[in-house]
C-alpha atoms as a PDB file:
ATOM      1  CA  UNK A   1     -26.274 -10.968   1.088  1.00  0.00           C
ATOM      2  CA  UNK A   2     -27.338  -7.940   2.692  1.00  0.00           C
ATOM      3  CA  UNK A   3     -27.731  -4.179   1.723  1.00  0.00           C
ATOM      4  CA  UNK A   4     -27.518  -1.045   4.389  1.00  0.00           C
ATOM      5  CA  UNK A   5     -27.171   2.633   4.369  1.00  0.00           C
ATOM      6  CA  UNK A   6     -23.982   3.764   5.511  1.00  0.00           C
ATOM      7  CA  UNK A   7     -22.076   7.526   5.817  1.00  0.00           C
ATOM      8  CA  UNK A   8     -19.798   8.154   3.825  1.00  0.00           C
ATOM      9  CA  UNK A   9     -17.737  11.654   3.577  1.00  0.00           C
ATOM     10  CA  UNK A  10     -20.945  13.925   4.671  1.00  0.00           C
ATOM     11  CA  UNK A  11     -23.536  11.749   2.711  1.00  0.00           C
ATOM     12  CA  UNK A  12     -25.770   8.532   3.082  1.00  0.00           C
ATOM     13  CA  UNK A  13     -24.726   5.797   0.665  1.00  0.00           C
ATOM     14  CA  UNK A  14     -26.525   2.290  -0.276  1.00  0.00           C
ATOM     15  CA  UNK A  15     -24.657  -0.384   0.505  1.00  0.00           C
ATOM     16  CA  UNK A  16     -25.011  -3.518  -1.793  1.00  0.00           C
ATOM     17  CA  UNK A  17     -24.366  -7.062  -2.055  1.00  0.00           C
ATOM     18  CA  UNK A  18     -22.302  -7.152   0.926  1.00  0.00           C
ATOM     19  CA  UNK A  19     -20.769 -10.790   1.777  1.00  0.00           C
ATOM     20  CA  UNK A  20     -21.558 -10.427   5.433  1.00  0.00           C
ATOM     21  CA  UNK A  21     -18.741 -13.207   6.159  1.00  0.00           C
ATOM     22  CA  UNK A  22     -16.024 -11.621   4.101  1.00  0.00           C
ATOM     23  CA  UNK A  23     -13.292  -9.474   5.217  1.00  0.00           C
ATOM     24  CA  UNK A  24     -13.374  -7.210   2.206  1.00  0.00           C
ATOM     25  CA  UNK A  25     -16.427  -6.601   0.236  1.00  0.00           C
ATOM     26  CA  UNK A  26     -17.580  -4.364  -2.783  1.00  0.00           C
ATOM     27  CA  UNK A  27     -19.725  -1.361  -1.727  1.00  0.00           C
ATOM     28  CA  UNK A  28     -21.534   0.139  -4.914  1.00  0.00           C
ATOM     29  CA  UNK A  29     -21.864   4.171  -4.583  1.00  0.00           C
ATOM     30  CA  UNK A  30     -24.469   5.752  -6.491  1.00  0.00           C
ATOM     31  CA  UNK A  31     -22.480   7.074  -9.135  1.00  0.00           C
ATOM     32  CA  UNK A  32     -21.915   3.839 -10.320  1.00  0.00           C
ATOM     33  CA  UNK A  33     -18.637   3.375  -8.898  1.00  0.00           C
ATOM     34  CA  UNK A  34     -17.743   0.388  -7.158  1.00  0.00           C
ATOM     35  CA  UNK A  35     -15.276   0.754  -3.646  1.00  0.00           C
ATOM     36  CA  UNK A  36     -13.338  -2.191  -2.032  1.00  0.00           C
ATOM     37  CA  UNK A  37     -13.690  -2.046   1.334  1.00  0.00           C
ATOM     38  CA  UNK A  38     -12.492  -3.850   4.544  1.00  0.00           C
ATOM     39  CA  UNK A  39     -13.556  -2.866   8.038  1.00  0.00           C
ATOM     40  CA  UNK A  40     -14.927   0.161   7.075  1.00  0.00           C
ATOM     41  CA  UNK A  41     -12.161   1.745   5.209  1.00  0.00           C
ATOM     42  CA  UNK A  42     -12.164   2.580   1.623  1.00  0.00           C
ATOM     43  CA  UNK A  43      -9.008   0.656   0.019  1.00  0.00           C
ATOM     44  CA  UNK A  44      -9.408   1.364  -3.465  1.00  0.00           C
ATOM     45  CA  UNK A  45     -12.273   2.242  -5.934  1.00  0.00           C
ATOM     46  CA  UNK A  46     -13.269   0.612  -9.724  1.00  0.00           C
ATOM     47  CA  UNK A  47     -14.631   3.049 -12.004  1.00  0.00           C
ATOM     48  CA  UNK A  48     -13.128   1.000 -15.357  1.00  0.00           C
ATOM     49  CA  UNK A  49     -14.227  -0.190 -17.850  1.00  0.00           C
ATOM     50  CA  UNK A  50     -17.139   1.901 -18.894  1.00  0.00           C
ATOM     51  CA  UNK A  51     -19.961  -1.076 -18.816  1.00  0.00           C
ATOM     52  CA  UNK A  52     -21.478  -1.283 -15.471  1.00  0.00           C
ATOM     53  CA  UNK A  53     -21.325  -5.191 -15.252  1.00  0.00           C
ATOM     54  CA  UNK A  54     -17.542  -5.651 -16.287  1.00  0.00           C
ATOM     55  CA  UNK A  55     -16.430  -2.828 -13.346  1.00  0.00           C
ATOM     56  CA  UNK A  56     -18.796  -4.774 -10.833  1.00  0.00           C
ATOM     57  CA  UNK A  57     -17.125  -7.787 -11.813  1.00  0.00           C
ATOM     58  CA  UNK A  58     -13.449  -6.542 -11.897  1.00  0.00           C
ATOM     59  CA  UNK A  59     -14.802  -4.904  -8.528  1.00  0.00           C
ATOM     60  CA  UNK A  60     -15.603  -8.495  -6.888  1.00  0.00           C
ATOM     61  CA  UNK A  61     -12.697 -10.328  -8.250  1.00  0.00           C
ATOM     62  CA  UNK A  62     -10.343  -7.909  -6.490  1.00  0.00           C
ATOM     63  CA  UNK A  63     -12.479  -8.760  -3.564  1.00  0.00           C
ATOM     64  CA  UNK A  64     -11.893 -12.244  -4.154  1.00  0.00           C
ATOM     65  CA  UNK A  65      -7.868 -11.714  -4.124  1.00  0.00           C
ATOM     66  CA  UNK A  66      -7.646  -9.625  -1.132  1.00  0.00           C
ATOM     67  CA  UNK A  67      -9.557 -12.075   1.077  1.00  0.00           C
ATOM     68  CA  UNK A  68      -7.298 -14.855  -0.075  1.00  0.00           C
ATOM     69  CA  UNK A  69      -4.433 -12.281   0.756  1.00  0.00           C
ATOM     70  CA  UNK A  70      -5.524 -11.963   4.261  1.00  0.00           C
ATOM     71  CA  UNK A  71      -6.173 -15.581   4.688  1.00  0.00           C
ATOM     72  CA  UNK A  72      -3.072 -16.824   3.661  1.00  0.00           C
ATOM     73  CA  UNK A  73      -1.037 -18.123   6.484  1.00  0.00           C
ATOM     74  CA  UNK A  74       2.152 -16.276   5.500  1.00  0.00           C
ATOM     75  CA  UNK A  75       5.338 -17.853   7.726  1.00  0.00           C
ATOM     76  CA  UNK A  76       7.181 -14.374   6.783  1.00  0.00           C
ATOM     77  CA  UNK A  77       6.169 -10.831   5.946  1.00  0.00           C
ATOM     78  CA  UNK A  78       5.942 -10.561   1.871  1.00  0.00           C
ATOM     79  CA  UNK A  79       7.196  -7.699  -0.476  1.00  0.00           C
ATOM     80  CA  UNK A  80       4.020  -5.232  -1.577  1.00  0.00           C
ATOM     81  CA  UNK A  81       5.228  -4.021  -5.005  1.00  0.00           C
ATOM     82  CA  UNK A  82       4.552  -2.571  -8.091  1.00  0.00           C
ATOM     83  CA  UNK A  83       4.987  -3.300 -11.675  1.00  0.00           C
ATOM     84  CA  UNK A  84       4.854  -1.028 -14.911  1.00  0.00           C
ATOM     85  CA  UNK A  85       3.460  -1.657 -18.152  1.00  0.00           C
ATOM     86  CA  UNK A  86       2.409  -0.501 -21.103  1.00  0.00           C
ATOM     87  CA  UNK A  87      -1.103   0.257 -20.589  1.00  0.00           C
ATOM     88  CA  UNK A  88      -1.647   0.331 -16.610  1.00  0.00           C
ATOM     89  CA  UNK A  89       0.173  -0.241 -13.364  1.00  0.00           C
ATOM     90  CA  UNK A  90       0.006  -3.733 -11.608  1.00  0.00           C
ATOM     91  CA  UNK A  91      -0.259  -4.306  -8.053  1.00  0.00           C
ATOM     92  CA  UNK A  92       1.470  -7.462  -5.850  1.00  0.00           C
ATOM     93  CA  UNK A  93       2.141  -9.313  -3.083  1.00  0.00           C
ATOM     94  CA  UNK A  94       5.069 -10.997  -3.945  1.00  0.00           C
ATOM     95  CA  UNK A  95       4.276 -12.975  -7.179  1.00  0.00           C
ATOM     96  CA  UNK A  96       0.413 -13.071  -6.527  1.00  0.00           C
ATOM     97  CA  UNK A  97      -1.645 -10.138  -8.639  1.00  0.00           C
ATOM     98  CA  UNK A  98      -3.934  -7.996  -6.562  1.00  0.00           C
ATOM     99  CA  UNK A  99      -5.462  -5.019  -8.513  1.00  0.00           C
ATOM    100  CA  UNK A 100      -4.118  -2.985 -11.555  1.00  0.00           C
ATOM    101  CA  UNK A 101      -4.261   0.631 -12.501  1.00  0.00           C
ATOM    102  CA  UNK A 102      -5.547   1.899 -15.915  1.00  0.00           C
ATOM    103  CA  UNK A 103      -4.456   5.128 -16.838  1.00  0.00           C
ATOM    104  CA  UNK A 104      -8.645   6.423 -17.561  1.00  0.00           C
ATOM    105  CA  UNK A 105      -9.322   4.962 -13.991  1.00  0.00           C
ATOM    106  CA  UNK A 106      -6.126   7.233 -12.602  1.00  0.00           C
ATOM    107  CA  UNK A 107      -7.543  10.459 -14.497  1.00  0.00           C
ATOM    108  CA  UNK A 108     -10.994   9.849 -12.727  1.00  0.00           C
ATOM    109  CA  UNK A 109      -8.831   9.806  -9.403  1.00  0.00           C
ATOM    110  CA  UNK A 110      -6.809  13.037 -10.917  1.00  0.00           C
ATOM    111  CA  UNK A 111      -3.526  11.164 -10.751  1.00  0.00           C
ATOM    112  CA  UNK A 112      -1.442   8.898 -12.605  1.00  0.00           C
ATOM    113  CA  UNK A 113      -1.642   5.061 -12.643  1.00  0.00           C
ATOM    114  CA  UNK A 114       1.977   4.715 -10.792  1.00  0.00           C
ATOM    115  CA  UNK A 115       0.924   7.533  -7.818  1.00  0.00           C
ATOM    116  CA  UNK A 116      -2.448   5.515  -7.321  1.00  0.00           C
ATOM    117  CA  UNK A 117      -1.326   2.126  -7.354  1.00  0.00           C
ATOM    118  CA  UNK A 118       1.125   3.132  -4.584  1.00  0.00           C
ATOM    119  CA  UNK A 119      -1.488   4.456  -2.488  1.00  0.00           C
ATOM    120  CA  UNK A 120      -4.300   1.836  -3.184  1.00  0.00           C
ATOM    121  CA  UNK A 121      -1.606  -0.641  -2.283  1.00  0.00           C
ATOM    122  CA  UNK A 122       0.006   0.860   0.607  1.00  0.00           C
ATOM    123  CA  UNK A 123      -3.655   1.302   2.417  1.00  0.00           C
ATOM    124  CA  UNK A 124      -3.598  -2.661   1.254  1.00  0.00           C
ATOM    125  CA  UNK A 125      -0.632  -2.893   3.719  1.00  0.00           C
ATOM    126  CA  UNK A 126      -1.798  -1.263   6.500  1.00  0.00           C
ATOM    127  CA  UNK A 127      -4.926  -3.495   6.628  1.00  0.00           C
ATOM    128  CA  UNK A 128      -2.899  -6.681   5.990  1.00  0.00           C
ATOM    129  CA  UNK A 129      -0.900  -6.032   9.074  1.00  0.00           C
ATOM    130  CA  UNK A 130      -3.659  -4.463  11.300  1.00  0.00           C
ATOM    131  CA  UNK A 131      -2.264  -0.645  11.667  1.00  0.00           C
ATOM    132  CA  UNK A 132      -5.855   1.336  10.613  1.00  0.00           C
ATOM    133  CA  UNK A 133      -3.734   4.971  10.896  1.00  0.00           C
ATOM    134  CA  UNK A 134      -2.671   4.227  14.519  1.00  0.00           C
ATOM    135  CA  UNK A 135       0.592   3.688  15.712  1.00  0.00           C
ATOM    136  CA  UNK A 136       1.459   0.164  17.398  1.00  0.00           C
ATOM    137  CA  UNK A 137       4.324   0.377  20.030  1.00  0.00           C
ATOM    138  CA  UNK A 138       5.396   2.919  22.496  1.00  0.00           C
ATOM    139  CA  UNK A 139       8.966   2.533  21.240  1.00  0.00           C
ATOM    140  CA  UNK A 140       9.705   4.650  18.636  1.00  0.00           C
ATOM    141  CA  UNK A 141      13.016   6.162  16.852  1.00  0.00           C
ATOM    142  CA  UNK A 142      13.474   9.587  15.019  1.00  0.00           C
ATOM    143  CA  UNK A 143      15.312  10.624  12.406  1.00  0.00           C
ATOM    144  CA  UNK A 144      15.881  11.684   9.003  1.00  0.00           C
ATOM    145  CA  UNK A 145      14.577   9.880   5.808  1.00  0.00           C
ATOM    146  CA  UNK A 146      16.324   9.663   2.762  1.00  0.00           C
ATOM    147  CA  UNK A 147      15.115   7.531  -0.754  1.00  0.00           C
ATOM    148  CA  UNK A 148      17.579   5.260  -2.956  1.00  0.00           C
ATOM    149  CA  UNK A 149      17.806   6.821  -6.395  1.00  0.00           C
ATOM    150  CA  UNK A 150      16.315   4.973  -9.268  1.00  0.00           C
ATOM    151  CA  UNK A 151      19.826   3.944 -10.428  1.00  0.00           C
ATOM    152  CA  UNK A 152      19.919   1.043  -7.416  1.00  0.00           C
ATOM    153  CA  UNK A 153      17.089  -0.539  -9.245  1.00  0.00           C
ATOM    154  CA  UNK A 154      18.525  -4.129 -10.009  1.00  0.00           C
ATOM    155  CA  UNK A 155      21.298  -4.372  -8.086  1.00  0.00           C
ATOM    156  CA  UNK A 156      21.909  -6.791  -4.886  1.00  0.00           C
ATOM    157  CA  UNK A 157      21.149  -5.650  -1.335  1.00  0.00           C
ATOM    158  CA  UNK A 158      22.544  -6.631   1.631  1.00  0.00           C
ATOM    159  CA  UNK A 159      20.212  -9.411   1.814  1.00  0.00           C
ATOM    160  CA  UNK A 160      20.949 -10.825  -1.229  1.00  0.00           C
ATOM    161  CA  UNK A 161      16.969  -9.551  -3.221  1.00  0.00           C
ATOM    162  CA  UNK A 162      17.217  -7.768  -6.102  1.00  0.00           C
ATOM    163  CA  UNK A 163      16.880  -4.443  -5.209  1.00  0.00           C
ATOM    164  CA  UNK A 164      13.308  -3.101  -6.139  1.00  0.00           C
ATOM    165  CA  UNK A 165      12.438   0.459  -6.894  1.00  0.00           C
ATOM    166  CA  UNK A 166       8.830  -0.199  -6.676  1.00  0.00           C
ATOM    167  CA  UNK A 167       8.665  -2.100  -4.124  1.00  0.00           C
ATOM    168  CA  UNK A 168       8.057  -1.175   0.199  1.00  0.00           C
ATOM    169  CA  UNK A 169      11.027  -1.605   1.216  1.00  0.00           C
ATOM    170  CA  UNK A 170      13.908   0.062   3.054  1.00  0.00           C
ATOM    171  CA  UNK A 171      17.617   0.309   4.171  1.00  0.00           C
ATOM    172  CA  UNK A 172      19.077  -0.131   7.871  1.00  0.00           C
ATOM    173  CA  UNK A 173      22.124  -0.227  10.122  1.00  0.00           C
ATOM    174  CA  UNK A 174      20.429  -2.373  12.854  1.00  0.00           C
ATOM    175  CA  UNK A 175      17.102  -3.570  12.530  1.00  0.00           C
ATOM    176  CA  UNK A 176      17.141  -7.215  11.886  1.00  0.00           C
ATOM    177  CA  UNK A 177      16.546  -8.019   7.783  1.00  0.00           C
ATOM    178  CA  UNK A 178      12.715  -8.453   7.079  1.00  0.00           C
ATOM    179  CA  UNK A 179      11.361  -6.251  10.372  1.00  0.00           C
ATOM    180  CA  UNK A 180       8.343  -4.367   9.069  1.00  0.00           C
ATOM    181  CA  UNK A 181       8.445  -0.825   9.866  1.00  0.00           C
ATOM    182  CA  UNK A 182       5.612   1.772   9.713  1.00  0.00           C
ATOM    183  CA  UNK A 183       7.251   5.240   8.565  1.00  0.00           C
ATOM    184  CA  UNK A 184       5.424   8.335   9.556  1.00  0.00           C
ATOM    185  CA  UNK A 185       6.534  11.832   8.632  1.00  0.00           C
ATOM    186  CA  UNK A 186       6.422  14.432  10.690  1.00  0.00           C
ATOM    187  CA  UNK A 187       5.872  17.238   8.801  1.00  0.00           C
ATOM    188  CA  UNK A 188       2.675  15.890   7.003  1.00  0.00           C
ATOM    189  CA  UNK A 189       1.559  12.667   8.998  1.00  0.00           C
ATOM    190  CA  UNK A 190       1.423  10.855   6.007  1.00  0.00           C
ATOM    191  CA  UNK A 191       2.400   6.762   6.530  1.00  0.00           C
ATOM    192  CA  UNK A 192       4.452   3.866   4.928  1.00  0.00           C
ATOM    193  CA  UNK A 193       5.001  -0.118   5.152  1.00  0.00           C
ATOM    194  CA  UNK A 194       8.484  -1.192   4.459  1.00  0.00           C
ATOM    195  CA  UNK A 195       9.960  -4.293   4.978  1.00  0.00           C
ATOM    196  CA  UNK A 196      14.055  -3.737   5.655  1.00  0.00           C
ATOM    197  CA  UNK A 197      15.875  -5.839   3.177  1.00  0.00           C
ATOM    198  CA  UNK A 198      19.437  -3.699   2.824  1.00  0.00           C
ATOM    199  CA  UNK A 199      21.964  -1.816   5.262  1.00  0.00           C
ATOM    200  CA  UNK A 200      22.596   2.157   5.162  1.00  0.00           C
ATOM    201  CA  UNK A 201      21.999   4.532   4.730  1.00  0.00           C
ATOM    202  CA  UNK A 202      25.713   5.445   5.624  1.00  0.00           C
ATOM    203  CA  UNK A 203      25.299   9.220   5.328  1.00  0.00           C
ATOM    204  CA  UNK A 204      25.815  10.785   8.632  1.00  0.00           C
ATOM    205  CA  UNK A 205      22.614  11.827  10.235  1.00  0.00           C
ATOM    206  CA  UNK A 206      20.553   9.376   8.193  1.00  0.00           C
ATOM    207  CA  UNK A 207      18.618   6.830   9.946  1.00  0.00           C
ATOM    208  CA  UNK A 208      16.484   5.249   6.986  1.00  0.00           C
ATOM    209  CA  UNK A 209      16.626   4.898   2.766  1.00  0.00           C
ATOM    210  CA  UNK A 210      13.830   4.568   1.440  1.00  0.00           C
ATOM    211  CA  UNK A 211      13.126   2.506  -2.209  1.00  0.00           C
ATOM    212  CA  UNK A 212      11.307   4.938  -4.521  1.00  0.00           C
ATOM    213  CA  UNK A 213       7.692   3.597  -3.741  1.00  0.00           C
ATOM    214  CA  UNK A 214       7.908   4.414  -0.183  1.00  0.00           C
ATOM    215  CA  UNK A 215       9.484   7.808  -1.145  1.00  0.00           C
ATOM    216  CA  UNK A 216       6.521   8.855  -3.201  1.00  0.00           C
ATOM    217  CA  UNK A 217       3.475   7.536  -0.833  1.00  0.00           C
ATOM    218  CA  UNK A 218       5.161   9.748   1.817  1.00  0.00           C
ATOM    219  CA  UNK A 219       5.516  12.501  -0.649  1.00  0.00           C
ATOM    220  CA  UNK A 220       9.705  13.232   0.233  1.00  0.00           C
ATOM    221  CA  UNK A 221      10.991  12.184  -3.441  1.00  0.00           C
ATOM    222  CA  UNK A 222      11.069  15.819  -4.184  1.00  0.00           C
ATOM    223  CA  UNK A 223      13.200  17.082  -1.315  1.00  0.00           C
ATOM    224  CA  UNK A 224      15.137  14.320  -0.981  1.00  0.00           C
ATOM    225  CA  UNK A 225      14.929  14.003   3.086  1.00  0.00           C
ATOM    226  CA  UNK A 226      12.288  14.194   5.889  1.00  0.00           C
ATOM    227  CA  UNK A 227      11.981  13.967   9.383  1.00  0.00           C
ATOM    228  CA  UNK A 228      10.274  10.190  10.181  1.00  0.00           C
ATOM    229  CA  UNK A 229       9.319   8.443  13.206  1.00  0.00           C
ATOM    230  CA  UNK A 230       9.914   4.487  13.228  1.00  0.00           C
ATOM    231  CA  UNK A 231       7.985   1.876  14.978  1.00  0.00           C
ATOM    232  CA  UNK A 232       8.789  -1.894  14.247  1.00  0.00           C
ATOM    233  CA  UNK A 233       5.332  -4.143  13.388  1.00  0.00           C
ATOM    234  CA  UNK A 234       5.182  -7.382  15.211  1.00  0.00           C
ATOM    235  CA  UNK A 235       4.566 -10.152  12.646  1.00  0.00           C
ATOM    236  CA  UNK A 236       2.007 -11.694  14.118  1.00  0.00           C
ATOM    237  CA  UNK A 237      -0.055 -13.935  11.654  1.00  0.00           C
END
């Protein structure tokens, strides 16, 4: 275990009980809340339940979760999703639990439990498969972005899955089913994991659909459509 001083947006923060071996780790700030990190970047932050020891400990089991996640010797890219309930939002990787949302942790973050758990678990993404806010190939394709309404939730995609509304995934004419694609927008820079599981969209001038999740971590479930740049992630684990 080992504690250091590191910089963190401006100020100097203390660093504690760091597993020096682990991918991710718990960094404790000194307002008592408790950050997951991996590599450096902030994934998500525990400031629930009130008592200092039960956040620490929700803190490190998280921790514990996410380095199994990274471990695990996947033989196929896995569906990041969401689930609602009553009382908070939980987070997966396919049927294994990685965080949850509760709706005082969400008002601390001025959002809602739904909005955060998309973002804490799309960053989860983009560590999982290596992307750290860069892009990865030199081939790229541009178009516009469009979402699948809310009504598709249930129903049967072209690959047979149940079509998800909270879950990363995305529509298709060509790209072979289960390519991982990181979606950037153009207009704000913002970024995306999908994992193509359906054809379409077979509106002229489309070139993606989007499942609701995906739609609202790029911020385009407003307007409908967006200009996106596509660049296919090599599954390499």
């Amino acid at each position: 275990m080992i504690g250091i001083l590191l910089p963190f947006v401006g100020s100097m923060w203390w660093i504690g009980a760091i597993e020096a071996k682990s991918r991710v780790y718990v960094v404790s700030w000194r307002d008592e809340t408790f950050a997951v990190v991996s590599n450096g970047q902030t994934l998500l932050t525990v400031r629930y339940p009130e008592e200092k020891k039960a956040r620490k400990e929700r803190a490190e089991e998280i921790v514990r979760r996410l380095n199994r996640l990274f471990e695990y010797p996947f033989r196929e890219p896995p569906t990041f999703r969401v689930e609602k309930k009553k009382d908070r939002v939980e987070a997966y990787c396919g049927e294994q639990l990685l965080f949850s949302v509760f709706r005082e942790e969400a008002l601390y973050n001025c959002s809602d439990p739904l909005n955060l758990a998309l973002l804490w678990l799309n960053r989860i993404q983009m560590e999982f498969y290596g992307i750290s806010g860069r892009g990865i190939t030199s081939s790229t394709i541009e178009g516009m972005a469009s979402w699948c309404n809310i009504r598709f939730h249930g129903r049967r995609t072209a690959l047979g899955e149940e079509h998800d509304a909270y879950a990363f995934t995305a529509a298709h004419r060509e790209l072979p089913f289960g390519s991982v694609v990181l979606v950037t927008s153009l207009e704000t820079g913002k970024k995306v994991i999908v994992r193509i599981n359906d054809r379409g969209p077979w509106r002229k001038g489309r070139l993606v659909d989007l499942s609701l999740a995906a739609a609202k971590v790029l911020g385009i479930q407003r307007d409908g459509v967006e200009k996106v740049r596509l660049e296919v992630i090599p599954w390499k684990r």
